[in-house]
N, C-alpha and C. Protein backbone atom coordinates (compact mmCIF):
# COMPACT_ATOMS: atom_id res chain seq x y z
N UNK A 1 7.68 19.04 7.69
CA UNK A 1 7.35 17.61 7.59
C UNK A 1 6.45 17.24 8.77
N UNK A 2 5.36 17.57 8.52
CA UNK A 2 3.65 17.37 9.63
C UNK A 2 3.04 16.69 9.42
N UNK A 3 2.55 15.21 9.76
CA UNK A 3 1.70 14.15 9.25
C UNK A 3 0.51 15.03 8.95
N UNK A 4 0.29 16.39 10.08
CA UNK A 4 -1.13 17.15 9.79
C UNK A 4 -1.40 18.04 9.27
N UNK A 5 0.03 18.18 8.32
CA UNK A 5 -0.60 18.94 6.96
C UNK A 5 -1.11 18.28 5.62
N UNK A 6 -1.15 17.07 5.90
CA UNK A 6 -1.75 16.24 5.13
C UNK A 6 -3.01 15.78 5.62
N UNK A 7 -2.86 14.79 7.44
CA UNK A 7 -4.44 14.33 7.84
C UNK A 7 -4.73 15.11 8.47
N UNK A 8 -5.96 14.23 8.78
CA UNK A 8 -7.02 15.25 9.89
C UNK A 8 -6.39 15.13 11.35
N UNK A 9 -6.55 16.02 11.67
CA UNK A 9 -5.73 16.06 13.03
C UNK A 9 -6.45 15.40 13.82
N UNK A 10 -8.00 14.46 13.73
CA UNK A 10 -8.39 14.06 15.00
C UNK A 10 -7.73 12.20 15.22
N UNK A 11 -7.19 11.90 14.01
CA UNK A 11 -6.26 11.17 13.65
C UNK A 11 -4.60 10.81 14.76
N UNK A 12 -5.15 10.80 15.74
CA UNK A 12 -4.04 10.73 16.60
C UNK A 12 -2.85 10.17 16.90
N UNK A 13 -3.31 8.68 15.67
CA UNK A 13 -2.28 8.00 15.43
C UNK A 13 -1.08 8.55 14.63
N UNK A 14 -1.46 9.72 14.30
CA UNK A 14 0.06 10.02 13.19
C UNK A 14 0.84 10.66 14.02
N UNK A 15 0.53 11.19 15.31
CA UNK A 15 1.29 12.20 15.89
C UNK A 15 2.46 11.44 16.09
N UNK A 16 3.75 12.03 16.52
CA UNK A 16 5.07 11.63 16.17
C UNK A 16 5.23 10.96 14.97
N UNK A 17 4.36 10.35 14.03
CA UNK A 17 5.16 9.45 12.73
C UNK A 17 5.77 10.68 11.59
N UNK A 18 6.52 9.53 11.25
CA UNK A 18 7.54 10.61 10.21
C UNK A 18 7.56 9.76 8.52
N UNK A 19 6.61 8.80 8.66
CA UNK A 19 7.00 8.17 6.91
C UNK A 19 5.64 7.62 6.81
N UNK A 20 5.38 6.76 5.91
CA UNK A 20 4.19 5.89 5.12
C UNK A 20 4.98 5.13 4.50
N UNK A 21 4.64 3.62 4.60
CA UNK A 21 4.94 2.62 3.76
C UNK A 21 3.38 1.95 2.90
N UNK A 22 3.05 2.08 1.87
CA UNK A 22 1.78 1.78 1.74
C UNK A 22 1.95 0.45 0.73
N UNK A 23 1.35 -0.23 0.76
CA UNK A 23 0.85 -1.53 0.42
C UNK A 23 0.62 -0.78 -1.17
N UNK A 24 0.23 -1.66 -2.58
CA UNK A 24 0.29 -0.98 -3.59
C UNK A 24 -1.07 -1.77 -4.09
N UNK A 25 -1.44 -3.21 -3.81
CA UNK A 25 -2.57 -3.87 -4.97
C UNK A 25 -3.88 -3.55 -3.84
N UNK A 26 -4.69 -3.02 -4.35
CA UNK A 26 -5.60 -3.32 -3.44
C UNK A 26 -5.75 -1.77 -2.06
N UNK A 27 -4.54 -1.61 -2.34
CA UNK A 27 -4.35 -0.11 -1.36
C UNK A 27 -4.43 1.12 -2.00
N UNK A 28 -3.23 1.04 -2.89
CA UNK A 28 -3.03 2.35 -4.22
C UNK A 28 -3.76 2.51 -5.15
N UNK A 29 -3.76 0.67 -6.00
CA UNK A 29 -4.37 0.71 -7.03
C UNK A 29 -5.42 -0.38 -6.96
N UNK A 30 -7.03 -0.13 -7.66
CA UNK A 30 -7.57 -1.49 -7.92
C UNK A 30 -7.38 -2.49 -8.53
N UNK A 31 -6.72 -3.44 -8.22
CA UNK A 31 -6.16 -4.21 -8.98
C UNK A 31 -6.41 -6.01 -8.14
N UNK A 32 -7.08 -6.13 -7.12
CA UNK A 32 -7.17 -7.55 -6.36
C UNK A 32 -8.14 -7.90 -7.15
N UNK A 33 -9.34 -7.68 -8.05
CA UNK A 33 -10.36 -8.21 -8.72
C UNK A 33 -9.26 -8.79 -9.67
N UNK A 34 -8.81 -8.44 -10.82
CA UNK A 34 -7.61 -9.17 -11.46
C UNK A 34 -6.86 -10.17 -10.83
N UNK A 35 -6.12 -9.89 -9.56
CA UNK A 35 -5.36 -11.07 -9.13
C UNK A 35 -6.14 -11.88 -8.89
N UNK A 36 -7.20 -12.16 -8.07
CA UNK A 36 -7.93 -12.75 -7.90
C UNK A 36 -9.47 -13.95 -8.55
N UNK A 37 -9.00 -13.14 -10.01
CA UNK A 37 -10.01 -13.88 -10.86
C UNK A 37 -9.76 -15.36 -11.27
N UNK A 38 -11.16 -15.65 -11.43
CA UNK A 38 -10.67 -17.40 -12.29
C UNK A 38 -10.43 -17.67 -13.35
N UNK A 39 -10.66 -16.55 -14.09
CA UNK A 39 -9.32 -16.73 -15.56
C UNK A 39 -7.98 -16.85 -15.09
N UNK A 40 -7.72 -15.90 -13.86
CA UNK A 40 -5.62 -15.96 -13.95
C UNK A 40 -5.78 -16.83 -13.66
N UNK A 41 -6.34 -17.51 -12.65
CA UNK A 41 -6.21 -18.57 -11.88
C UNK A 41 -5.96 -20.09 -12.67
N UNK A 42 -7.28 -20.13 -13.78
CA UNK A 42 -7.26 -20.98 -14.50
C UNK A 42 -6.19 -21.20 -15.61
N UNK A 43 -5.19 -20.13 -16.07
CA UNK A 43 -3.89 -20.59 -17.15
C UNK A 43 -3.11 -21.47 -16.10
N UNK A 44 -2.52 -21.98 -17.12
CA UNK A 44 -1.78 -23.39 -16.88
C UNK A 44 -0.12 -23.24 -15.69
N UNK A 45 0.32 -21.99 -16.08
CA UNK A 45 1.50 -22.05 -15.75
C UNK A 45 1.63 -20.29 -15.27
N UNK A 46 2.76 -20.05 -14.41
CA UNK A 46 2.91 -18.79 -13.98
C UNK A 46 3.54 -17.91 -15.17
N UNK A 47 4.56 -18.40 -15.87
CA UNK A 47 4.41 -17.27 -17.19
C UNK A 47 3.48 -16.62 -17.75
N UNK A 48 2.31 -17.46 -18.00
CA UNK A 48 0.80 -16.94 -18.68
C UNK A 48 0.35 -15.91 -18.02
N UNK A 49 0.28 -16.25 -16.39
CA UNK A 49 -0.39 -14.92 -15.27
C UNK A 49 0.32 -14.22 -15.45
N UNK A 50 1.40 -14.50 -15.39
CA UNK A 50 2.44 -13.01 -15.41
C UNK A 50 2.47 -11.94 -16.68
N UNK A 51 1.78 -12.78 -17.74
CA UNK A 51 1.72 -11.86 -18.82
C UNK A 51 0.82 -11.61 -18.68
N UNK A 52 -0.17 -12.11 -18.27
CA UNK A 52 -1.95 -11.34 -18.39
C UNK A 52 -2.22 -10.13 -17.57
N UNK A 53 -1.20 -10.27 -16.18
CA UNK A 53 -1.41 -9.45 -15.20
C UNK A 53 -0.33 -7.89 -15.56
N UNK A 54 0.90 -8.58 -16.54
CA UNK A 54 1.35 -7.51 -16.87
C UNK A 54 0.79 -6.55 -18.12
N UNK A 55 -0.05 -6.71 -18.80
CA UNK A 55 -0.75 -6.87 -19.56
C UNK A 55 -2.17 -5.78 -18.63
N UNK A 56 -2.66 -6.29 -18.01
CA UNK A 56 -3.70 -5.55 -16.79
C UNK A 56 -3.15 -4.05 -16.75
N UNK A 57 -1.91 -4.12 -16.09
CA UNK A 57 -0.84 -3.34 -15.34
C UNK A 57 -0.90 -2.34 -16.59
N UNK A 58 -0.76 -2.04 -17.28
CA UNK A 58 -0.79 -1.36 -18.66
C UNK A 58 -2.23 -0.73 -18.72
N UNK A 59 -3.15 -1.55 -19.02
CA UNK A 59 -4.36 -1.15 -20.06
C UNK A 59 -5.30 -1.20 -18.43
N UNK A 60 -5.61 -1.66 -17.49
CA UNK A 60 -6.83 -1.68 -17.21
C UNK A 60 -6.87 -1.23 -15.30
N UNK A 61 -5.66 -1.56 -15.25
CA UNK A 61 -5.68 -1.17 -13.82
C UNK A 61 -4.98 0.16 -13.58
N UNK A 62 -5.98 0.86 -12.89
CA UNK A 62 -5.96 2.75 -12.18
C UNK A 62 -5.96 2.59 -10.71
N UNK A 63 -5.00 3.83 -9.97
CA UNK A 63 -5.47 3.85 -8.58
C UNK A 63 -6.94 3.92 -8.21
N UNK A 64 -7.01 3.42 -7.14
CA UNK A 64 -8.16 3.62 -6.11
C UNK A 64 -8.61 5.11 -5.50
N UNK A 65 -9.64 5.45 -5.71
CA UNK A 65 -10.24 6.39 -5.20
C UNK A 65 -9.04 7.73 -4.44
N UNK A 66 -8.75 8.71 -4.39
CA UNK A 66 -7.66 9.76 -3.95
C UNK A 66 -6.68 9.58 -3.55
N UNK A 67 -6.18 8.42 -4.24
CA UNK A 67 -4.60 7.77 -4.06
C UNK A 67 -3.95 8.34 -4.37
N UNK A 68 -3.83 9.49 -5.80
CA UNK A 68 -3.28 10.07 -6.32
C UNK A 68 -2.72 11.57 -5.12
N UNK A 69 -4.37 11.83 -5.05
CA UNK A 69 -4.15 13.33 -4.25
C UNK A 69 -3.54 13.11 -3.04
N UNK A 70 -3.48 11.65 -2.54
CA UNK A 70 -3.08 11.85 -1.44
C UNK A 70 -1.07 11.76 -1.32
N UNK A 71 -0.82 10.50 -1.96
CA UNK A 71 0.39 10.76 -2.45
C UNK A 71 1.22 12.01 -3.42
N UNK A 72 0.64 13.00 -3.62
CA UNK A 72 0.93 13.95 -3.93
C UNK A 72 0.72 15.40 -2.74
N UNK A 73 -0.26 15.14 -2.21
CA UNK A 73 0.04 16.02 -0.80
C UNK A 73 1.29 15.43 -0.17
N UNK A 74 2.01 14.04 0.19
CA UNK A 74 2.81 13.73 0.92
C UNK A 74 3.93 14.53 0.53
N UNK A 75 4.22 14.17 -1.06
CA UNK A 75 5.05 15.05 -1.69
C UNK A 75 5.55 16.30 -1.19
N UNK A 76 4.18 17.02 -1.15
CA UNK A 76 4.59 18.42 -1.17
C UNK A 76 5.02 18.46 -0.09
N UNK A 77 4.26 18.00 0.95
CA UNK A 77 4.57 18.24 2.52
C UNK A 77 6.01 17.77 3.47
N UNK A 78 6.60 16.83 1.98
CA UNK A 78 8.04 16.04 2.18
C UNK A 78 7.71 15.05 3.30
N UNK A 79 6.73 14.45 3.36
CA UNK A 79 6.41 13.64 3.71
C UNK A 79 7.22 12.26 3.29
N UNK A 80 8.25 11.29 3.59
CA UNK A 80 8.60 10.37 2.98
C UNK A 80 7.67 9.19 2.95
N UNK A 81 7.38 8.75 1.91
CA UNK A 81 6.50 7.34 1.61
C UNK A 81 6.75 6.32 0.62
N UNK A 82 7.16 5.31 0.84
CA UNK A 82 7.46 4.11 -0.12
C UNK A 82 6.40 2.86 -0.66
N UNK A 83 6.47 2.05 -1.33
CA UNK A 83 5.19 1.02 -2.21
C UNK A 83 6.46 0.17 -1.78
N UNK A 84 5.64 -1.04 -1.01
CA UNK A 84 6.30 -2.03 -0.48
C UNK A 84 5.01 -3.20 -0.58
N UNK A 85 5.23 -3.85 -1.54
CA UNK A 85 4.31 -4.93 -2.80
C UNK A 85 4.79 -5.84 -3.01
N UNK A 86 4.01 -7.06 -2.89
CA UNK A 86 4.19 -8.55 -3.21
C UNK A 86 4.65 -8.36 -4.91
N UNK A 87 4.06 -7.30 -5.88
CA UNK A 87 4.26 -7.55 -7.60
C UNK A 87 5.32 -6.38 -7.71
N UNK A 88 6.07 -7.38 -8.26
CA UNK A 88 7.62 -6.98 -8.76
C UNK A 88 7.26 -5.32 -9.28
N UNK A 89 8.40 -5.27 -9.06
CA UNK A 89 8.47 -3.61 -10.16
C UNK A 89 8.61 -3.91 -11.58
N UNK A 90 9.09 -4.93 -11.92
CA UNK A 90 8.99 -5.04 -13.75
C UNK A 90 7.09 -4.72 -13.76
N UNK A 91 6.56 -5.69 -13.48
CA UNK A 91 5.22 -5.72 -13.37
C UNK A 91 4.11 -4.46 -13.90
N UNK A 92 4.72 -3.81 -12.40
CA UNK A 92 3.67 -2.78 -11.99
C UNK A 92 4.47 -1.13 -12.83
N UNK A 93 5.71 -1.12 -13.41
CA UNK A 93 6.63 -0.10 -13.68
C UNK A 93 5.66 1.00 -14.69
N UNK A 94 4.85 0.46 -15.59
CA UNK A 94 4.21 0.92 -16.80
C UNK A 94 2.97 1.51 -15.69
N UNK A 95 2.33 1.18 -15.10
CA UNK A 95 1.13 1.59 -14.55
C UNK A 95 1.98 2.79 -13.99
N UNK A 96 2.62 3.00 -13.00
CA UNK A 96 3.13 3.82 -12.09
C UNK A 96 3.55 5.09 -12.77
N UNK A 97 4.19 4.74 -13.64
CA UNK A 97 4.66 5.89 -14.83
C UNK A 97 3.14 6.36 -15.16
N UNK A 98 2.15 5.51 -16.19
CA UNK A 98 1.27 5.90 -16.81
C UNK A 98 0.22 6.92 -15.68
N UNK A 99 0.32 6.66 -14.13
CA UNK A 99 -0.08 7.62 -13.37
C UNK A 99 0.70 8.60 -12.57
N UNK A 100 1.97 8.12 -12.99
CA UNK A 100 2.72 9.23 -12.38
C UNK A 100 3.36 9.44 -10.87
N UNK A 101 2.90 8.08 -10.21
CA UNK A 101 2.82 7.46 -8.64
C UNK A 101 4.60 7.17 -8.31
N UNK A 102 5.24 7.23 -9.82
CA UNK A 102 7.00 7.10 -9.88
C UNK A 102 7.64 8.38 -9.44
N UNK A 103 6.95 9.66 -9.78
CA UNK A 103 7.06 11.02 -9.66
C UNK A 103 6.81 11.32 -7.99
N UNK A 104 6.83 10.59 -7.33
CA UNK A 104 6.19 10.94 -6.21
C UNK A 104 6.13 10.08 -4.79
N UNK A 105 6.84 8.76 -4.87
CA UNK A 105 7.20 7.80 -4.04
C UNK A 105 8.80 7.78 -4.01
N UNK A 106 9.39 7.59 -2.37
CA UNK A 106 10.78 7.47 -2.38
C UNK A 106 11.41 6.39 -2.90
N UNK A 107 10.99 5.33 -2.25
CA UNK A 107 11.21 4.28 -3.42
C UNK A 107 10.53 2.92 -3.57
N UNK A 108 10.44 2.03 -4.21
CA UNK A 108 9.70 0.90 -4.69
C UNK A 108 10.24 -0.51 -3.95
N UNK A 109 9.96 -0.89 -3.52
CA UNK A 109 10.22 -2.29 -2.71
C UNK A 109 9.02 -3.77 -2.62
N UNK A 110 9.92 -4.68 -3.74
CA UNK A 110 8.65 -5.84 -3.81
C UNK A 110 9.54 -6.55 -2.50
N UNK A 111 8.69 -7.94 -2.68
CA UNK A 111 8.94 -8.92 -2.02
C UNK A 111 10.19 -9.40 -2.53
N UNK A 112 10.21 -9.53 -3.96
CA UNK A 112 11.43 -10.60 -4.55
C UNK A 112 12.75 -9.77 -3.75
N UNK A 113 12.53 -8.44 -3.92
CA UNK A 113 13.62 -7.42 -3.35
C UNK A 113 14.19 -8.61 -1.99
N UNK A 114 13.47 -8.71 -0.81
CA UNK A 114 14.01 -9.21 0.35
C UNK A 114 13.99 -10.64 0.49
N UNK A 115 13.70 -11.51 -0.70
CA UNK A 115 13.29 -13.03 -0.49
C UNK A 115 12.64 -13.80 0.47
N UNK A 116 11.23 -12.63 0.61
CA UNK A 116 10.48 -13.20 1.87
C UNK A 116 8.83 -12.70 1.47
N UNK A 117 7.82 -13.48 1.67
CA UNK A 117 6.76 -12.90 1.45
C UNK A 117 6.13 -12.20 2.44
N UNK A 118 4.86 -11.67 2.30
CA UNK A 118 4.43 -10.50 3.34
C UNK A 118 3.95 -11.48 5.12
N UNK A 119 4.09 -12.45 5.08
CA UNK A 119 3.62 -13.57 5.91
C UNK A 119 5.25 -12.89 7.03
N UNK A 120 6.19 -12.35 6.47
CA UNK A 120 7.13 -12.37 7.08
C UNK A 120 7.62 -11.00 7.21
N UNK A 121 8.22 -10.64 8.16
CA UNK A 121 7.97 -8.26 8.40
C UNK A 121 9.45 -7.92 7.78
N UNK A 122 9.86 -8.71 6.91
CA UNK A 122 11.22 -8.23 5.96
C UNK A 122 10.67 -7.50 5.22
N UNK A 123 10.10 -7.12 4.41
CA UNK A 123 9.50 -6.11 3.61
C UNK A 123 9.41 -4.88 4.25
N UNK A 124 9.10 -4.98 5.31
CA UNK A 124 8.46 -3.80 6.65
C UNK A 124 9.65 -2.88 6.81
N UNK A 125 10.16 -4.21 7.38
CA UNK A 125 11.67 -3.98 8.23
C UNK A 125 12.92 -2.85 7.36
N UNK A 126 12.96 -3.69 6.15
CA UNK A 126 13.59 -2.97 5.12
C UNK A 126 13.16 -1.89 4.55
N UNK A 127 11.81 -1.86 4.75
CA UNK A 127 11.56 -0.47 3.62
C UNK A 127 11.43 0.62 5.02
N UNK A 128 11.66 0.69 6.50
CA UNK A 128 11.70 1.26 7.66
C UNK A 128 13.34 2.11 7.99
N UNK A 129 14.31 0.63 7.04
CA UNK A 129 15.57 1.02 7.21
C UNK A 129 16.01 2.02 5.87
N UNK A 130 15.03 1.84 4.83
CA UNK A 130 15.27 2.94 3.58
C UNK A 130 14.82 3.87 3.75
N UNK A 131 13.91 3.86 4.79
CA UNK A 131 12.91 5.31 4.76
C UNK A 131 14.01 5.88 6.23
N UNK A 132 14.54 5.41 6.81
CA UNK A 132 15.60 5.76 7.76
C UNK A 132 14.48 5.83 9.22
N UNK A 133 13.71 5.28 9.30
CA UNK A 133 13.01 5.44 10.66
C UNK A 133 12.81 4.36 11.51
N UNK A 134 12.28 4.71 12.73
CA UNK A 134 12.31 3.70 13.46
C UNK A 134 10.27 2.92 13.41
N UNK A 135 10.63 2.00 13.43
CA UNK A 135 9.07 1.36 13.38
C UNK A 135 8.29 2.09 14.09
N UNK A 136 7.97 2.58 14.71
CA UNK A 136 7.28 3.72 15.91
C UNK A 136 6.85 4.90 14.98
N UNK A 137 7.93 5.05 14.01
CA UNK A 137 7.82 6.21 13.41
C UNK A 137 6.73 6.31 12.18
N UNK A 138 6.83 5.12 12.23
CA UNK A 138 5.71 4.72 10.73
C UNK A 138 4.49 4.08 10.57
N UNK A 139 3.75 4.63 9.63
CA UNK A 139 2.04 4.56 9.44
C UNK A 139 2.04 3.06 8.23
N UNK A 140 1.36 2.32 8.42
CA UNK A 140 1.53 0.86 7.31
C UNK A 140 -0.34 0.93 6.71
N UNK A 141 0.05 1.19 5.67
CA UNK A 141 -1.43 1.06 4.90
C UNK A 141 -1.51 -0.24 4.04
N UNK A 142 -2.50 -1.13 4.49
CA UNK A 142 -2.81 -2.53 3.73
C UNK A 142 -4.25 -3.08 4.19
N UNK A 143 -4.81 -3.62 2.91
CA UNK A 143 -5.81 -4.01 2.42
C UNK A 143 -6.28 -5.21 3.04
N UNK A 144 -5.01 -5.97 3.28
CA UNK A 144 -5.31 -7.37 3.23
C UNK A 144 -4.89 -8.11 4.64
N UNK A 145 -6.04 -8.81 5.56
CA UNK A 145 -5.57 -8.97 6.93
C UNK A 145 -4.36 -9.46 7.19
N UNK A 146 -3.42 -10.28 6.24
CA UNK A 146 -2.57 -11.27 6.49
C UNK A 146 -1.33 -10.40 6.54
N UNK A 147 -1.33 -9.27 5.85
CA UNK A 147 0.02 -8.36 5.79
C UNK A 147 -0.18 -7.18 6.56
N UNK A 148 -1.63 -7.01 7.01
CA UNK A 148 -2.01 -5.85 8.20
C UNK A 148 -1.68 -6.60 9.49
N UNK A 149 -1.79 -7.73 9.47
CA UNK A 149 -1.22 -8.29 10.97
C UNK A 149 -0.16 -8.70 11.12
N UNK A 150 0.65 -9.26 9.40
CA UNK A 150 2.24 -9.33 9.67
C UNK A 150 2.94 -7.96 10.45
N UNK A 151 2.37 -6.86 9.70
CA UNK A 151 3.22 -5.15 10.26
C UNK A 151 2.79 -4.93 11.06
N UNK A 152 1.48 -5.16 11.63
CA UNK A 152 1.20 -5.06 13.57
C UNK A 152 1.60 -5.55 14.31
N UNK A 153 1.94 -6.97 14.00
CA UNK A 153 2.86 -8.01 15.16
C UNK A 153 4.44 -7.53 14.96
N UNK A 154 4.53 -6.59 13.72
CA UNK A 154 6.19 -6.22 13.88
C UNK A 154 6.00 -4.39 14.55
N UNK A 155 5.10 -4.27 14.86
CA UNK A 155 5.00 -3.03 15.94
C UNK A 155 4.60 -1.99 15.20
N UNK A 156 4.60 -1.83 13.65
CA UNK A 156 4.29 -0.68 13.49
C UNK A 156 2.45 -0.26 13.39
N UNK A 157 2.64 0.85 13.27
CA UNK A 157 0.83 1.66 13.11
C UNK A 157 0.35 1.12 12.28
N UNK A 158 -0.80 0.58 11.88
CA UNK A 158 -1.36 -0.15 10.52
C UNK A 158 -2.42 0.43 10.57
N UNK A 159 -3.01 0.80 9.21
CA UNK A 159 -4.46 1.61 8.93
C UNK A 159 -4.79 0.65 7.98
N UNK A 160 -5.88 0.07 7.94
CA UNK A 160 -6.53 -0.82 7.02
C UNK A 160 -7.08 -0.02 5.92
N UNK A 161 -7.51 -0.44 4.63
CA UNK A 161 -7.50 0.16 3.37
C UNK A 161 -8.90 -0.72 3.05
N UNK A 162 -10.08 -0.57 3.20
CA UNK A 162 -11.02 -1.33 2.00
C UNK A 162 -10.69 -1.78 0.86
N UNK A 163 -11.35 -2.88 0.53
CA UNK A 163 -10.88 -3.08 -1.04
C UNK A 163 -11.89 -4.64 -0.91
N UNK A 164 -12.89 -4.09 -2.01
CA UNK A 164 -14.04 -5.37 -2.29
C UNK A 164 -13.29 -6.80 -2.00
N UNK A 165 -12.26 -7.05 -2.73
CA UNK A 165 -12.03 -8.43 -2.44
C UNK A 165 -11.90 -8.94 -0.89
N UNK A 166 -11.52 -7.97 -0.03
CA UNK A 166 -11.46 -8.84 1.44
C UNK A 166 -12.38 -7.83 1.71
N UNK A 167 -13.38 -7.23 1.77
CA UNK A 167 -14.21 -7.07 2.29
C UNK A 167 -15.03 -7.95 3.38
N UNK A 168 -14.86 -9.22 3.38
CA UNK A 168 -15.61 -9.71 4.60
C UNK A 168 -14.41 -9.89 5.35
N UNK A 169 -13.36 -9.43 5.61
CA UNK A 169 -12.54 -9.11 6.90
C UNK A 169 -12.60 -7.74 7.10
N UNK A 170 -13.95 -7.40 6.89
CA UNK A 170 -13.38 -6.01 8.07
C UNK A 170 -13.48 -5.82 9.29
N UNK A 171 -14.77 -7.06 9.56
CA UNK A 171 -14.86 -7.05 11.58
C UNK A 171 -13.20 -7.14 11.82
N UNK A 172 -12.28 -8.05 11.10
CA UNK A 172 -10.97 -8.63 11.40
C UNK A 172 -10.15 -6.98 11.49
N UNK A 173 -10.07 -6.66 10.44
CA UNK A 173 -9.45 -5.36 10.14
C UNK A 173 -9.72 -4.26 11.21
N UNK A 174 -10.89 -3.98 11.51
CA UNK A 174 -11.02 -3.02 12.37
C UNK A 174 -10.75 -3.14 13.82
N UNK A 175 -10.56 -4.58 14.67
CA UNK A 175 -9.72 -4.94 16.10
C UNK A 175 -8.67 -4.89 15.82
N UNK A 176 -8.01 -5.46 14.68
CA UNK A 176 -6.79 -5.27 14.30
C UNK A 176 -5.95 -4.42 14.46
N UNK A 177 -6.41 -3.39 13.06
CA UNK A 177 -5.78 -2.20 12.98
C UNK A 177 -5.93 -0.92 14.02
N UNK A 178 -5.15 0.09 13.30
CA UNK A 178 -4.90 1.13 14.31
C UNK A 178 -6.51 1.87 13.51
N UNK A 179 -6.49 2.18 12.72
CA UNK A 179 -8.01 2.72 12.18
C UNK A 179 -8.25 2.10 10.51
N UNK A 180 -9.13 2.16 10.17
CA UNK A 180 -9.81 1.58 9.24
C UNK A 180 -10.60 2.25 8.41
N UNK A 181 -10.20 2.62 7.08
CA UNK A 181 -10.82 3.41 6.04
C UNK A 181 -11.80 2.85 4.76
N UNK A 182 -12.69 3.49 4.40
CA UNK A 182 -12.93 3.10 3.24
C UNK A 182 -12.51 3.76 1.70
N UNK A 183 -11.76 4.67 2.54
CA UNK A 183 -11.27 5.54 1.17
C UNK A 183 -10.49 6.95 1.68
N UNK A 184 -9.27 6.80 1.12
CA UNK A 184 -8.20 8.33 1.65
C UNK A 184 -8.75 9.55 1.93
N UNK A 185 -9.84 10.11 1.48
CA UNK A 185 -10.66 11.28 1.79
C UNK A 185 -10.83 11.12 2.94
N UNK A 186 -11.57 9.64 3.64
CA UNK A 186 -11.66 9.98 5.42
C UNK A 186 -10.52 10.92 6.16
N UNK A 187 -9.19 10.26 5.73
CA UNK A 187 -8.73 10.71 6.73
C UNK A 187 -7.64 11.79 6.43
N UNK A 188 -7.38 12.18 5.24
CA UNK A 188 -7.12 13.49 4.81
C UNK A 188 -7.53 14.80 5.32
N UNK A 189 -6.81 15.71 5.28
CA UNK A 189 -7.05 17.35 5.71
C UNK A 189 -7.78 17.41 4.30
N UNK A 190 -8.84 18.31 5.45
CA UNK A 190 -9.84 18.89 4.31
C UNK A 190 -9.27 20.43 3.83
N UNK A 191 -8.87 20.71 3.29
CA UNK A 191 -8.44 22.12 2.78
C UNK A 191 -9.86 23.04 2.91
């Protein structure tokens, strides 16, 4: 269990970590163009989004660029890593299966799980105490400045994730975070 049989070793931030908690919309999978559109936006009531988006979750939304390969190196390497996400697991359950991301994560943790949104490091906190480590020990992958600086102000490592929709926070993202990607190949072992 070697963060550097997975990254690149010039990656210095992984040395001593022992888990990954990764963010899931916008990190794992492309999916913030959907949340973010002015169709969801525009139905009347949150039942409607919730069906359109579950609905998405099915037919139209795929991981992001070597999300797959990379959560599947963790795998092998027994790497522990959990999806700790604002969208419920009813939601997102059909996508995860349909890629197989269920086969291969320890376990699934939304927000509704801790009754707190990402504005607040209960999500963090909890999925730190499932993964059995200490915050020190763990790498936080997220897209979005507001939940990359909730898990930095709660101490752990944060690697920022590109993703078109916040794209104009990356000056933000990159003082922020511990390093800043545009895509899992950066910082992966090259075999």
């Amino acid at each position: 269990m070697n963060m550097y049989d997975v990254f690149n070793s010039t990656k210095e931030y992984f040395a001593g970590k022992k888990a990954i908690i990764f963010d899931m919309d916008g990190t794992l999978v492309d999916s913030m163009n959907y949340w973010y559109s002015k169709h969801l936006w525009s139905m009347p009531t949150a039942e409607e989004r919730a069906e359109s988006m579950s609905k998405k979750y099915i037919v139209s939304i795929s991981p992001k660029v070597y999300a797959i390969e990379l959560c599947k190196a963790l795998k092998d390497a027994g790497i522990p890593f959990c999806i700790a996400t604002n969208t419920s697991f009813a939601m997102a359950e059909p996508m995860l299966k349909k890629y197989g991301f269920d086969k291969l994560y320890d376990f699934y943790i939304d927000c509704d799980d801790v009754g707190a949104p990402k504005t607040s490091p209960d999500i963090y906190y909890a999925a730190a105490e499932r993964l059995g480590c200490n915050i020190e020990e763990i790498v936080v992958f997220e897209d979005m400045p507001q939940s990359a600086r909730t898990a930095k102000q709660a101490g752990f490592c944060v690697v920022g994730v590109y993703d078109e929709i916040s794209k104009d926070s990356i000056p933000e993202m990159r003082k922020m975070c511990d390093d800043f990607i545009y895509n899992f190949l950066h910082i992966m072992k090259q075999k």
